[in-house]
Protein backbone atom coordinates (compact mmCIF):
# COMPACT_ATOMS: atom_id res chain seq x y z
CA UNK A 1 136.38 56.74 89.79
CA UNK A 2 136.69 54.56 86.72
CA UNK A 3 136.89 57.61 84.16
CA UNK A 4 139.39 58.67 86.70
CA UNK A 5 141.03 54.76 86.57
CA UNK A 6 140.92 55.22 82.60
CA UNK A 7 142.63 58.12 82.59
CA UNK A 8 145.34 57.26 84.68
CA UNK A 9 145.92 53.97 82.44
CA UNK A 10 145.89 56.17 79.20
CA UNK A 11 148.67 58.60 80.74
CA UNK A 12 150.44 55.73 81.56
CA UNK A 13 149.94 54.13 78.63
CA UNK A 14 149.29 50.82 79.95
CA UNK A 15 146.06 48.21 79.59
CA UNK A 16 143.59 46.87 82.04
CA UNK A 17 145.82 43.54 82.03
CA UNK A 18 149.20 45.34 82.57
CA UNK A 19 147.59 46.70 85.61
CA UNK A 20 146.44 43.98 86.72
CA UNK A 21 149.51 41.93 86.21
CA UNK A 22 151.52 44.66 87.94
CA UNK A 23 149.27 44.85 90.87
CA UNK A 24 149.50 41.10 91.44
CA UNK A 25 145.95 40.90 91.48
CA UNK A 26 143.23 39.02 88.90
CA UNK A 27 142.79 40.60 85.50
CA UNK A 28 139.21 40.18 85.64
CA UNK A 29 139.23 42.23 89.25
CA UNK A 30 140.63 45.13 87.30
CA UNK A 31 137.67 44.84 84.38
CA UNK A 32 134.62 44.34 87.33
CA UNK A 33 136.20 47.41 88.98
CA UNK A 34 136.58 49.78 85.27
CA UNK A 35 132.50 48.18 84.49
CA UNK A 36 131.63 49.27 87.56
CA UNK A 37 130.40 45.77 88.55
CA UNK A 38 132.86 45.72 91.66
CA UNK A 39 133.86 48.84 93.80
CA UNK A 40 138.01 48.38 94.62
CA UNK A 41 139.12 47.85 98.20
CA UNK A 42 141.37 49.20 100.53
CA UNK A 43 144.08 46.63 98.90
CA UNK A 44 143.45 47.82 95.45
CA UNK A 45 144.30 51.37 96.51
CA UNK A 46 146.97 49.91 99.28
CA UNK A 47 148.85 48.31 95.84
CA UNK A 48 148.08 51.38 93.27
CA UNK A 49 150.08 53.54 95.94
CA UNK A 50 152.79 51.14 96.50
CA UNK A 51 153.60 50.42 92.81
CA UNK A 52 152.34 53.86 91.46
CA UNK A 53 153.90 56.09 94.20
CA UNK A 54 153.77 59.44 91.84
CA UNK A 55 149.65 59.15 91.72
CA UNK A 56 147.12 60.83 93.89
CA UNK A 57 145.13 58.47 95.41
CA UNK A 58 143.08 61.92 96.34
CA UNK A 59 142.72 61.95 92.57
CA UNK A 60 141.90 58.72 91.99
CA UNK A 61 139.41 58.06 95.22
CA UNK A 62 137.48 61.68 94.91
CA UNK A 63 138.47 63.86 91.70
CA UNK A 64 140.30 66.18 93.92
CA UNK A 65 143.24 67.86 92.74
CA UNK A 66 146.15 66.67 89.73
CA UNK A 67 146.28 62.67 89.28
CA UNK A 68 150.11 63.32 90.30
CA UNK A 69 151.47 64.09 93.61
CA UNK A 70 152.91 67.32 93.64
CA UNK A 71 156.73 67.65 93.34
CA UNK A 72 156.82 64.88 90.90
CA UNK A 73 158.49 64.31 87.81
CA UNK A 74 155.03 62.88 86.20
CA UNK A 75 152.75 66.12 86.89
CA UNK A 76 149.64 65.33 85.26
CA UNK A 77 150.19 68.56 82.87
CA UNK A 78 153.50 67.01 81.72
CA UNK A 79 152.17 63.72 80.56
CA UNK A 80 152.11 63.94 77.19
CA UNK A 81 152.13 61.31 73.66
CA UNK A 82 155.73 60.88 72.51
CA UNK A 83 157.26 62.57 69.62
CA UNK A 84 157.84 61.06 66.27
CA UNK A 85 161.28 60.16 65.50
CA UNK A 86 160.79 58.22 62.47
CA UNK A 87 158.07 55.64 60.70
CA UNK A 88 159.62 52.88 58.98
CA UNK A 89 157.93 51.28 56.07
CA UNK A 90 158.38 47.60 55.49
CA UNK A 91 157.36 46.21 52.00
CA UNK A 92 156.05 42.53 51.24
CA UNK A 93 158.54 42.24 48.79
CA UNK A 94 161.17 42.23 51.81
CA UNK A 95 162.33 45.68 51.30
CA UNK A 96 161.71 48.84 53.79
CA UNK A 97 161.75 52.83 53.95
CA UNK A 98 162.90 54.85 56.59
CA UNK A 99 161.02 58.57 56.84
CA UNK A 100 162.12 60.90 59.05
């Protein structure tokens, strides 16, 4: 379950402590659980399906199936990294360059 757990916060593109903060729980709960030091509870999957309501908890408990629920607008195949729009340089000397 944590590469699973990993996974899910890379396509979300959140950290450990984002989670944690969002799940109203202790940051170092979420860190015992991705070490494998601590095993999460029925309230750690109770709050990942209340505030993530698009993920398979099937997924996430068992490696069965997508990580998203089907009929979702975040299917697992559609997660993908943003495209560039631009890079903007800045310069010590104060002054910047925009490439598109």
């Amino acid at each position: 379950m944590t590469e699973r757990l990993l996974r899910f916060l890379a396509a979300e593109n959140i950290t450990q402590s984002q989670l944690a903060d969002t799940l109203g729980v202790a940051r170092a709960s979420i860190s015992h659980i991705v070490s494998g030091r601590n095993k999460p509870g029925y309230e750690f999957f109770e709050k990942m399906a209340s505030h993530y309501p698009a993920l398979s908890l099937e997924w996430l408990i068992a490696g069965r199936g997508k990580m998203y629920v089907e009929n979702s607008l975040f299917d697992e195949d559609s997660v993908r990294e943003p495209e560039i729009e631009r890079v903007i340089v800045f310069y010590k000397d104060g002054t910047f360059r925009e490439v598109r």
